[in-house]
Protein backbone atom coordinates (compact mmCIF):
# COMPACT_ATOMS: atom_id res chain seq x y z
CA UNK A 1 0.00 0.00 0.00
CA UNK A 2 1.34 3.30 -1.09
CA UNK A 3 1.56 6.25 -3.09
CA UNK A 4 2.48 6.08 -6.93
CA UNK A 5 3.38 9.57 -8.67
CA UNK A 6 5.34 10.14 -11.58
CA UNK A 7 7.26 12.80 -12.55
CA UNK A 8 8.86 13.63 -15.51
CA UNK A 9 9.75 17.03 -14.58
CA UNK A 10 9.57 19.33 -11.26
CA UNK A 11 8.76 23.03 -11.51
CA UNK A 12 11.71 24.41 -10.44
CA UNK A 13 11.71 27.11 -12.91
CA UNK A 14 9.17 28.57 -15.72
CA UNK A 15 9.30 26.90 -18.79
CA UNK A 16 8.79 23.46 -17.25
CA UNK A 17 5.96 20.99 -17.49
CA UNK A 18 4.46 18.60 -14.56
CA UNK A 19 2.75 15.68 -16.09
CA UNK A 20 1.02 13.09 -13.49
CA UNK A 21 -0.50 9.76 -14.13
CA UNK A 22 -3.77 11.18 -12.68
CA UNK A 23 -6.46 14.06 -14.46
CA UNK A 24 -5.28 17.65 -15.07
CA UNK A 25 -4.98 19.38 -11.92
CA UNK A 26 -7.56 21.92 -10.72
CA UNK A 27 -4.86 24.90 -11.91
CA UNK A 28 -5.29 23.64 -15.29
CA UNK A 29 -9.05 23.56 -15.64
CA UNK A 30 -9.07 27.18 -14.38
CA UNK A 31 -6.82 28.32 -17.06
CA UNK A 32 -4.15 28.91 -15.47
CA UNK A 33 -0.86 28.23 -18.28
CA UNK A 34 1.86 26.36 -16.44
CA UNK A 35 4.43 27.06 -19.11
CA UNK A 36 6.30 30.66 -19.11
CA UNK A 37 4.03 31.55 -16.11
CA UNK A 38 5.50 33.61 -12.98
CA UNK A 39 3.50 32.17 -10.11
CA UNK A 40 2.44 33.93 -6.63
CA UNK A 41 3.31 31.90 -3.84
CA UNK A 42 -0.28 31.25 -3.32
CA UNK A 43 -0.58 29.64 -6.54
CA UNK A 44 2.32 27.72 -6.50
CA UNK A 45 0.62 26.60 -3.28
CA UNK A 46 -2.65 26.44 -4.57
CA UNK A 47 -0.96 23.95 -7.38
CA UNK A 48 1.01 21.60 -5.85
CA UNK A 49 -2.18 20.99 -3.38
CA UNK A 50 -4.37 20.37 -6.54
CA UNK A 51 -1.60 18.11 -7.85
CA UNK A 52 -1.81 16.20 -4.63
CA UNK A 53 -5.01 16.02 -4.42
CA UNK A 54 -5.79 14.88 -7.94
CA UNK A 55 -3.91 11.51 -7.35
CA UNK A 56 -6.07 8.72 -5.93
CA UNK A 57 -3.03 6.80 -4.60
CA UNK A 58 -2.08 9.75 -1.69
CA UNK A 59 -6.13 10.03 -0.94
CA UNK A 60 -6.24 6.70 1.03
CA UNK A 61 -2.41 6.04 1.58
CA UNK A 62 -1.67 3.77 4.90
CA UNK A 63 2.03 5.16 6.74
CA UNK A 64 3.99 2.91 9.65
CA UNK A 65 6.12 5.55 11.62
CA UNK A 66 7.30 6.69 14.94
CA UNK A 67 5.52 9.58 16.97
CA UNK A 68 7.36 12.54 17.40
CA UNK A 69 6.78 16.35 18.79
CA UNK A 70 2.75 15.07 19.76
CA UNK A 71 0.38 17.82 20.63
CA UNK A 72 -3.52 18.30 21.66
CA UNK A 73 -4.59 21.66 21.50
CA UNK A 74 -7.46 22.60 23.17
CA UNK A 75 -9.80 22.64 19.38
CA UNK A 76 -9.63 18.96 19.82
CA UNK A 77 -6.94 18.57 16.84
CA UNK A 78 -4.02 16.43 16.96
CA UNK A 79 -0.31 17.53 15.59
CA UNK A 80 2.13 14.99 15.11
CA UNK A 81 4.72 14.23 13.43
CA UNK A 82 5.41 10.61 12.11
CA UNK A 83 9.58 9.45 11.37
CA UNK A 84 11.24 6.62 10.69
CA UNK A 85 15.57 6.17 10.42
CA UNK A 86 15.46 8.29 7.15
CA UNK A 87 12.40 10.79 6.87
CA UNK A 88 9.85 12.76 8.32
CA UNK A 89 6.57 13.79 7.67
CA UNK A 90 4.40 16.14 9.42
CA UNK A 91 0.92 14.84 10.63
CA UNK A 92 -2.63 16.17 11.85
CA UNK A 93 -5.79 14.72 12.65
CA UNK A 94 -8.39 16.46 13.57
CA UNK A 95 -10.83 16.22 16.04
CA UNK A 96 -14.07 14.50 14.50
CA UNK A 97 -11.79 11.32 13.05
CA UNK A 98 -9.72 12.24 16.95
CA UNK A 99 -12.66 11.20 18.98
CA UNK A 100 -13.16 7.50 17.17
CA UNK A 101 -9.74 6.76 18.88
CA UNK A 102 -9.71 4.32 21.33
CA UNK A 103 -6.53 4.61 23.04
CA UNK A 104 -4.16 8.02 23.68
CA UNK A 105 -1.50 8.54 20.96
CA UNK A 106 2.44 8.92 22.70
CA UNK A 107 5.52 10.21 21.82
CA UNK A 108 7.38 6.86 20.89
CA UNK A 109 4.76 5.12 20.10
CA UNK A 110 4.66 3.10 16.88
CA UNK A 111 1.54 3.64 14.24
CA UNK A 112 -0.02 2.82 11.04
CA UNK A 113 -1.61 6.02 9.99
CA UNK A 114 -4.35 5.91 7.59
CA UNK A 115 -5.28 9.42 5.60
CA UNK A 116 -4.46 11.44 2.86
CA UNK A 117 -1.36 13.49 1.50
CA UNK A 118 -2.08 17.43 0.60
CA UNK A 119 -0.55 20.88 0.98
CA UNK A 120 -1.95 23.16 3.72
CA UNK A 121 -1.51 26.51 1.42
CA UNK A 122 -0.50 28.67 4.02
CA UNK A 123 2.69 27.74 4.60
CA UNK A 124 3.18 25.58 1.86
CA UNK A 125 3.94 22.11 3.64
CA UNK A 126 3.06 18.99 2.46
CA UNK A 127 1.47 16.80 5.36
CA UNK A 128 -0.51 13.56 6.10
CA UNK A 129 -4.70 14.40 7.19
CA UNK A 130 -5.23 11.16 9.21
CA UNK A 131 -8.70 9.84 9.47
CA UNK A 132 -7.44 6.70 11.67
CA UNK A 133 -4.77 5.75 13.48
CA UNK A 134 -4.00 2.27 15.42
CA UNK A 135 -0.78 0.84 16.99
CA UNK A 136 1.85 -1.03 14.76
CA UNK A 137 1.61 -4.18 16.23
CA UNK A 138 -1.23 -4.65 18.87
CA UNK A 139 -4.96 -3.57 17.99
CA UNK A 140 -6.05 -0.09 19.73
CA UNK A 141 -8.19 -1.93 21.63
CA UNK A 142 -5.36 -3.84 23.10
CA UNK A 143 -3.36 -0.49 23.43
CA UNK A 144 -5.73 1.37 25.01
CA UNK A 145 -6.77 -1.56 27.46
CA UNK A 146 -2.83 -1.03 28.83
CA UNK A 147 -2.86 2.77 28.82
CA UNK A 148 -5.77 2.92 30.83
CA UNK A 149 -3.98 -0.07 33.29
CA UNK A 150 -1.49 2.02 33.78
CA UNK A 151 -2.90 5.17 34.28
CA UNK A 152 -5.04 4.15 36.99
CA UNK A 153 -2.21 1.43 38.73
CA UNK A 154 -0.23 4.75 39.09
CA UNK A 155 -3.14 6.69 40.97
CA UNK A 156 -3.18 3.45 43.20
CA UNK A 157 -7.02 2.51 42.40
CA UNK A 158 -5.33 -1.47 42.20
CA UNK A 159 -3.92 -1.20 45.56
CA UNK A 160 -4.77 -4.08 47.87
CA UNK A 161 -5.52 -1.22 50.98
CA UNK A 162 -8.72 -0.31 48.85
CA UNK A 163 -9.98 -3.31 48.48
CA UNK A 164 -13.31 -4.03 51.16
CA UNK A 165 -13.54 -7.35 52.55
CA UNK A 166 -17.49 -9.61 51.14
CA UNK A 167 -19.65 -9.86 53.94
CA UNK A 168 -19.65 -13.29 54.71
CA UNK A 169 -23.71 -13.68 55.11
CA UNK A 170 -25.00 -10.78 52.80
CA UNK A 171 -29.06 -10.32 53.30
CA UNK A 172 -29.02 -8.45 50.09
CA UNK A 173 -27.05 -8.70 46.83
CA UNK A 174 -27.38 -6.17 43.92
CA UNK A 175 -26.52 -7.63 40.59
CA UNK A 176 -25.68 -5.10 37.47
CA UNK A 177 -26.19 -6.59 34.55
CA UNK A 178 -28.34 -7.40 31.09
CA UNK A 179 -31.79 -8.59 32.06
CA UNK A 180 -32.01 -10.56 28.89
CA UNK A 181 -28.21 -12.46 28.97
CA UNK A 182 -27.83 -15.77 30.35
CA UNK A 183 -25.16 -14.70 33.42
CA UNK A 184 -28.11 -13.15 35.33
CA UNK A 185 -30.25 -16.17 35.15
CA UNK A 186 -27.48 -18.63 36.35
CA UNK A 187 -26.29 -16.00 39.20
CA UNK A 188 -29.82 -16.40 40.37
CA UNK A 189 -30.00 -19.83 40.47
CA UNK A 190 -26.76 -20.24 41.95
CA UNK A 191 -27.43 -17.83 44.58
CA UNK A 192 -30.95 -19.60 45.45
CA UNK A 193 -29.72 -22.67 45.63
CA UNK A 194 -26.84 -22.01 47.57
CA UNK A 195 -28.03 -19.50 50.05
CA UNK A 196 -32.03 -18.59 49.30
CA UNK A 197 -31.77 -16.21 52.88
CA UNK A 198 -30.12 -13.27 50.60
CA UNK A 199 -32.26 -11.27 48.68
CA UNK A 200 -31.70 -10.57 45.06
CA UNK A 201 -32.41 -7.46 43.59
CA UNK A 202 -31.57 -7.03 39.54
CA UNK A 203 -30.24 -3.50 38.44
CA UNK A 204 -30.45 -4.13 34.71
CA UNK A 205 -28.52 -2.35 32.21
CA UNK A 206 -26.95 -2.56 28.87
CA UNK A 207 -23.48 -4.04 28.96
CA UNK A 208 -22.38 -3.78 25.13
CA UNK A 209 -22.07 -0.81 23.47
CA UNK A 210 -21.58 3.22 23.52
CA UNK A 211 -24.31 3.79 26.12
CA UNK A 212 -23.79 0.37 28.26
CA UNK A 213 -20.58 2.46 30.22
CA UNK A 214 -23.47 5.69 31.91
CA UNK A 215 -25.71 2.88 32.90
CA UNK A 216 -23.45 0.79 34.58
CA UNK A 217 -22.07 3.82 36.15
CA UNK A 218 -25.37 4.93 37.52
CA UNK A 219 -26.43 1.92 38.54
CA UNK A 220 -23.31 1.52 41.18
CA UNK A 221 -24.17 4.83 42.20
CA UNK A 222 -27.92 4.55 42.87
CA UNK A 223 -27.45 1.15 44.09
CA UNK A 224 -24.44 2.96 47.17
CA UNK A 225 -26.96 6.25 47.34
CA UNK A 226 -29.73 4.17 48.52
CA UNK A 227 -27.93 1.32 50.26
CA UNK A 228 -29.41 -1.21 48.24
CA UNK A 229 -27.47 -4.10 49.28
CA UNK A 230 -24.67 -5.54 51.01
CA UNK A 231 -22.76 -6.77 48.11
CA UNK A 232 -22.89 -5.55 44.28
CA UNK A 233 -22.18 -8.20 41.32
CA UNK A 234 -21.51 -6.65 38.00
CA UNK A 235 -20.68 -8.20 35.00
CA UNK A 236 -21.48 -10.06 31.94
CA UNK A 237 -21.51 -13.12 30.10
CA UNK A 238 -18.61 -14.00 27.30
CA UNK A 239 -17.57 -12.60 24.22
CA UNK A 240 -14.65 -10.66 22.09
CA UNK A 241 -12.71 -7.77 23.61
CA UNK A 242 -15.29 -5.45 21.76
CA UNK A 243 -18.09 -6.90 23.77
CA UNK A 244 -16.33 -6.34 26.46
CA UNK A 245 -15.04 -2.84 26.44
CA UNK A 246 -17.46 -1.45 28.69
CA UNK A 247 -15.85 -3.28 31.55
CA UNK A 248 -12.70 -1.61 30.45
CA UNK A 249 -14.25 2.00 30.79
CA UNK A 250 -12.23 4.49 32.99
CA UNK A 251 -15.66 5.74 34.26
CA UNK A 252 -16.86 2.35 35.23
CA UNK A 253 -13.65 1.79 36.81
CA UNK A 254 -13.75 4.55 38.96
CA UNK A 255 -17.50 4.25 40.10
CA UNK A 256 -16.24 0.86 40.91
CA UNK A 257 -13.58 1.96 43.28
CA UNK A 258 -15.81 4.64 44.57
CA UNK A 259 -18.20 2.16 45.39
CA UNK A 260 -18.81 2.02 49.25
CA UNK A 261 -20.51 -1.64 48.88
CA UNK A 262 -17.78 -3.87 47.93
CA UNK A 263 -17.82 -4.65 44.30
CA UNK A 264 -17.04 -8.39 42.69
CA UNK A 265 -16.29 -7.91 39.24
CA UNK A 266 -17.52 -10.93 37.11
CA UNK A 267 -16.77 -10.26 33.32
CA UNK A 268 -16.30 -12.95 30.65
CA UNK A 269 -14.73 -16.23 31.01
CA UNK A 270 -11.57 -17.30 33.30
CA UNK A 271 -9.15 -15.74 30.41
CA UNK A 272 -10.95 -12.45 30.11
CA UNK A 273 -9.29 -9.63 32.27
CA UNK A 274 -10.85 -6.28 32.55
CA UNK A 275 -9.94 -2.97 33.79
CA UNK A 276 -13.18 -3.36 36.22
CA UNK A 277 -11.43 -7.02 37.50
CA UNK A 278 -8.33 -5.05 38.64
CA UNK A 279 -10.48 -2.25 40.66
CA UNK A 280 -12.98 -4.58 42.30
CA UNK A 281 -12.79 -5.99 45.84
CA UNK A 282 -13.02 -9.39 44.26
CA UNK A 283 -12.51 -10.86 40.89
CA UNK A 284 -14.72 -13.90 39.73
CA UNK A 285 -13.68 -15.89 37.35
CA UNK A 286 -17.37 -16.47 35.35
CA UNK A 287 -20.64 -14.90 36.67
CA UNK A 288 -21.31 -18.40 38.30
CA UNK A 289 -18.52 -18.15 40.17
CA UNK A 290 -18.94 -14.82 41.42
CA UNK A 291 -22.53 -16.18 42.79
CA UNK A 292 -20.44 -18.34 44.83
CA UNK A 293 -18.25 -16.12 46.35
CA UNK A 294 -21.02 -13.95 47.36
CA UNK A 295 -22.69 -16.28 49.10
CA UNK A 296 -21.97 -19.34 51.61
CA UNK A 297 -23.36 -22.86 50.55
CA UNK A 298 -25.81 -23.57 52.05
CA UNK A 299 -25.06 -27.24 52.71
CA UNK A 300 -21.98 -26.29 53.87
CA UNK A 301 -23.20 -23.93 56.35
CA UNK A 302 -25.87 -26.78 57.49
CA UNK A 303 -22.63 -29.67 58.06
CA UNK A 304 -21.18 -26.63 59.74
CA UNK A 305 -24.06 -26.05 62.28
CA UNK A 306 -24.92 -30.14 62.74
CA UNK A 307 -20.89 -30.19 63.52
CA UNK A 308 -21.28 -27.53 66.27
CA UNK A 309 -24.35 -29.08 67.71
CA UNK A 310 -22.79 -32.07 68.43
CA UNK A 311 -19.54 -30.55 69.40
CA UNK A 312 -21.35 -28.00 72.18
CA UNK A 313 -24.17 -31.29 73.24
CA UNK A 314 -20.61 -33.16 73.90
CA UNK A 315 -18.90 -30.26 75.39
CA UNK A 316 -21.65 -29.51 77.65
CA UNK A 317 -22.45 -33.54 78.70
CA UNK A 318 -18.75 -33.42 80.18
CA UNK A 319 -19.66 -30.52 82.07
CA UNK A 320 -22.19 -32.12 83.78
CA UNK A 321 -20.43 -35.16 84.45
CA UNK A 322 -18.01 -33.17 86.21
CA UNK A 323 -20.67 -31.22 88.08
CA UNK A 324 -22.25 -34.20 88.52
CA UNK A 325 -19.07 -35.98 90.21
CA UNK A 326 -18.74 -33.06 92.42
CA UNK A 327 -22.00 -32.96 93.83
CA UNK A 328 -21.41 -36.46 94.89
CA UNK A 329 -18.19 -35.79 96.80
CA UNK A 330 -19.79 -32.66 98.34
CA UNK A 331 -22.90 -34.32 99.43
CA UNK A 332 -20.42 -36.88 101.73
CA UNK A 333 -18.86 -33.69 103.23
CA UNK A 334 -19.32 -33.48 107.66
CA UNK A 335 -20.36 -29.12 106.16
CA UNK A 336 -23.53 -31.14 104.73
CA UNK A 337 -24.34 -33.94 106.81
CA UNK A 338 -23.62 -31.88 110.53
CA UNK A 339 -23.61 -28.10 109.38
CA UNK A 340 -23.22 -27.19 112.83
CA UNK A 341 -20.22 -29.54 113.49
CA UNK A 342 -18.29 -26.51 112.15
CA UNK A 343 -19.40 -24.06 114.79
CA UNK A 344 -18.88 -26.54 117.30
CA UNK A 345 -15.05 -27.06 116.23
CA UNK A 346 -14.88 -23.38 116.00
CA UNK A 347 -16.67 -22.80 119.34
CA UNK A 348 -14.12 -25.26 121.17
CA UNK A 349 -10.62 -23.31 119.45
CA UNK A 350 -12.63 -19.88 120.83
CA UNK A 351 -12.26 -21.69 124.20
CA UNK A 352 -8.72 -22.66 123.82
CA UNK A 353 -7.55 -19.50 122.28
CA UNK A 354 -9.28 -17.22 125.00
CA UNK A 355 -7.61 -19.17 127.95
CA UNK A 356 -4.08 -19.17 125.56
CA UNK A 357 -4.54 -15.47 126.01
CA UNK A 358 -5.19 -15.45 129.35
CA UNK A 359 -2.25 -17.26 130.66
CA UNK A 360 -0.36 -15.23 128.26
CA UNK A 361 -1.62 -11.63 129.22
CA UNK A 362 -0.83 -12.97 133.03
CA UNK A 363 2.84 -13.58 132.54
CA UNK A 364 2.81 -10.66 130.40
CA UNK A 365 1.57 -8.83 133.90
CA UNK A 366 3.77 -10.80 136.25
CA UNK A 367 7.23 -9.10 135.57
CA UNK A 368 5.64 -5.36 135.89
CA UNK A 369 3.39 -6.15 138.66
CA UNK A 370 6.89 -7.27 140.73
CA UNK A 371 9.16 -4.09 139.48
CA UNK A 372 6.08 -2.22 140.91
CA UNK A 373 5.93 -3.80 143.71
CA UNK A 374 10.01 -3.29 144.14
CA UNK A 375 9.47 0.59 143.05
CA UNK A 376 6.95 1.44 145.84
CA UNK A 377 8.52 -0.43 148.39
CA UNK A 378 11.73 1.73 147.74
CA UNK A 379 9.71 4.68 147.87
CA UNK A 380 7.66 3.79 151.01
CA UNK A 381 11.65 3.59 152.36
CA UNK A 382 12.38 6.90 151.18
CA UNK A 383 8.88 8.21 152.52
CA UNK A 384 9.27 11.36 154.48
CA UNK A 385 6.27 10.04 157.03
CA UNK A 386 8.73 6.78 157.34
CA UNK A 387 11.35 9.39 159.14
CA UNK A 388 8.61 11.03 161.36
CA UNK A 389 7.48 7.35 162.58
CA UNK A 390 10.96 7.43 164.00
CA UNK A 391 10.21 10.57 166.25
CA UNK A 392 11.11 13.29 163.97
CA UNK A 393 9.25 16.05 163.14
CA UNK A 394 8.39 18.45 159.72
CA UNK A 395 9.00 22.53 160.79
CA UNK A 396 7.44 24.78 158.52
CA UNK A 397 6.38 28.59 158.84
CA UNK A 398 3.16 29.38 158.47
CA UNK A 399 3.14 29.31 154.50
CA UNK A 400 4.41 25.74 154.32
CA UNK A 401 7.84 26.29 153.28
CA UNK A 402 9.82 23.76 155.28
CA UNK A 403 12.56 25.62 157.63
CA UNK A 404 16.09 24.23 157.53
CA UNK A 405 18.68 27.08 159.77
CA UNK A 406 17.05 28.72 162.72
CA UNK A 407 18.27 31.79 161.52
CA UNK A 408 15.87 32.31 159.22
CA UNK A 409 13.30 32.04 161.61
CA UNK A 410 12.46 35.03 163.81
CA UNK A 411 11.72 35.14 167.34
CA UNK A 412 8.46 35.58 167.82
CA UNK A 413 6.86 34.10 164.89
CA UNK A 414 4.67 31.26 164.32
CA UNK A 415 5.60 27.69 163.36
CA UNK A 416 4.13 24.42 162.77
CA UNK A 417 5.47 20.86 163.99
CA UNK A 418 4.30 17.92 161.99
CA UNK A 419 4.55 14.89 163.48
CA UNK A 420 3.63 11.12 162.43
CA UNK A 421 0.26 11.34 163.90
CA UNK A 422 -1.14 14.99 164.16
CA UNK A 423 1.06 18.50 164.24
CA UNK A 424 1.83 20.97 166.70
CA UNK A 425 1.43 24.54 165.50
CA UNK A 426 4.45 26.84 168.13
CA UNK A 427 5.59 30.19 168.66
CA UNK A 428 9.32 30.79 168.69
CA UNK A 429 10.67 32.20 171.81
CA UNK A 430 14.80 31.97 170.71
CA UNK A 431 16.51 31.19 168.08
CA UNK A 432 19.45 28.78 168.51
CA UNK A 433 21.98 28.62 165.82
CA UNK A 434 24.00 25.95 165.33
CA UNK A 435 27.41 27.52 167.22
CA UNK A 436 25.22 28.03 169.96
CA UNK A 437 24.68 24.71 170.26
CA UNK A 438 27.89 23.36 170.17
């Protein structure tokens, strides 16, 4: 596939004629004489475009190349420019054939552009008008399936910390898919026969084609703004990669990932991947299989329950064996047969402690009771009324103050005698001092 123009001549000067295999260019129906003929720029333009475009072979030409210097402005359009080891060739496509791309053009990124060759008179450069574009190699199904991975691995909506753990006993489950495929009706049959206590509730919507991505999307986020269940199923049946591409959406993906309700992604058969199987809390294999994960089996879960009854009716019949040998070594207990034998034993230690304490508070009292006895008798010996039992007497004036010198008595003045029985109250008539009296 190519381009095929021959030329026997270029215009390089005046005086020099362009033949092409195709019709007369659009210059030359207008009149205008190529030979001897000074052109404007615009015309020269204006020619070379109509040469270009008169030759069917550049009007549907196919181009493998590398892109280079990629741009999208904000009209939508896409400049390029596409280059291989030898050559160049500038590129645009704009935005109505842009918008039937499936994946995002990159620098680096090999292509097989589809379009046509003209001039774009302005500046007078020859470039390729793509109307499609798909990856050398790979379909652009395939290539935009991993540019959308990898976009949204890198914002982390794969990460295992998003992912919400299935309730293990869901009352409700919320399945979003075609009401009229076969994967709904074996979900439902699954999920009755397995575990009929959930509830089923069907949120159908269209799963193939350009308007099965919005539904699915709103029905994830009417199904978490009204709490509709306690586990959402979404997928579909089998079928090729274009079937499929809903599931691949980036707005599914992220209404997935939004989802409060965990999410199990069932889409396809076991070798079908999907973007939606990498952002779901759980990836099912088939839609049969993602009826049961949701759900316990209901067998299963009856085994599980006999098992325990038999295991707690055991458990509990050794417990009352061992209550029961226990009751029959208490009831043989003296605290049973003679409850008051214990207040009798208890009664008879009172007795023996009390009269322990006795005979020890009495020795306690002996030893103080003789160094009392030893104290008072040495006082009685040091007793003043001891001395006057021996005929001496107590002389004090008439305030009480014992006298000791006869000096300090005066003559005249009243004294008192005491004796050891009774006192004698005198009047002093001399005082006799002590070298007197020797």
């Amino acid at each position: 596939m190519g381009a095929f123009c021959s030329h026997k001549k270029y215009p390089q000067a005046p005086g020099y004629r362009i033949e092409t295999t195709g019709p007369p260019p659009q210059a030359a129906k207008e009149g205008v004489k190529i030979e001897n003929h000074i052109f404007t720029v615009s015309e020269l333009n204006g020619l070379v475009k109509a040469v270009l475009d008169s030759i069917p072979e550049l009007s549907g030409v196919y181009v493998r190349g590398e892109i280079s210097n990629y741009k999208l402005y904000p009209s939508g359009h896409h400049y390029f420019t596409l280059k291989d080891a030898e050559g160049a060739i500038r590129c645009v496509m704009f935005k109505g054939q842009a918008l039937r791309l499936r994946f995002r053009p990159e620098n680096g990124m090999k292509v097989i552009a589809m379009g046509r060759v003209s001039v774009y008179p302005r500046d007078g450069a020859y470039q390729l008008y793509c109307d499609a574009l798909s990856p050398d190699g790979v379909g652009d199904l395939h290539a935009a399936f991993e540019q959308l991975k990898e976009k949204l691995w890198k914002e982390g909506l794969f990460d295992e910390a998003h992912k919400k753990p299935l309730p293990k006993y869901p009352e409700t489950i919320a399945i979003i898919t075609s009401s009229a495929g076969a994967a709904v009706h074996d979900m439902i049959r699954i999920l009755r026969r397995r575990y009929p206590l959930a509830k089923v509730k069907l949120l159908p919507v269209r799963v193939q084609g350009a308007e099965a991505p919005p539904e699915i999307v709103g029905a994830l986020r009417y199904a978490n703004r009204h709490r509709v269940a306690d586990l959402i199923i979404t997928g579909r049946g089998g079928g090729s990669i274009e079937d499929l591409w809903a599931f691949n959406d980036e707005r599914v993906a992220r209404a997935i990932h939004d989802s409060e309700i965990p999410v199990i992604s069932a889409v396809g058969h076991e070798p079908d991947v999907t973007i939606a199987d990498f952002v779901a809390d759980a990836r099912a294999a088939t839609p049969s299989h993602a009826a049961e994960m949701a759900v316990p089996d209901r067998t299963e879960l009856l085994e599980k329950l006999q098992s325990q009854r038999l295991r707690m009716a055991r458990s509990q019949g050794r417990r009352l064996e061992l209550l029961r040998r226990r009751l029959n070594e208490l009831s043989g207990k003296r605290v049973l047969t003679d409850p008051l034998a214990p207040v009798q034993d208890k009664r008879l230690l009172l007795d023996h402690v009390q009269k322990e304490l006795c005979h020890a508070a009495l020795a306690r009292m002996a030893v103080p009771r003789r160094e009392l006895a030893a104290l008072a008798a040495s006082l009685d010996a040091l007793s003043p009324l001891k001395v006057l039992g021996r005929g001496f007497a107590l002389v004090t004036d008439r305030e009480g103050t014992p006298l000791r010198r006869a000096a300090d008595v005066p003559v005249g003045s009243e004294i008192t005698a005491a004796l050891s029985e009774g006192a004698l109250r005198c009047r002093v008539e001399e005082a006799i001092t002590e070298e007197e009296r020797a």
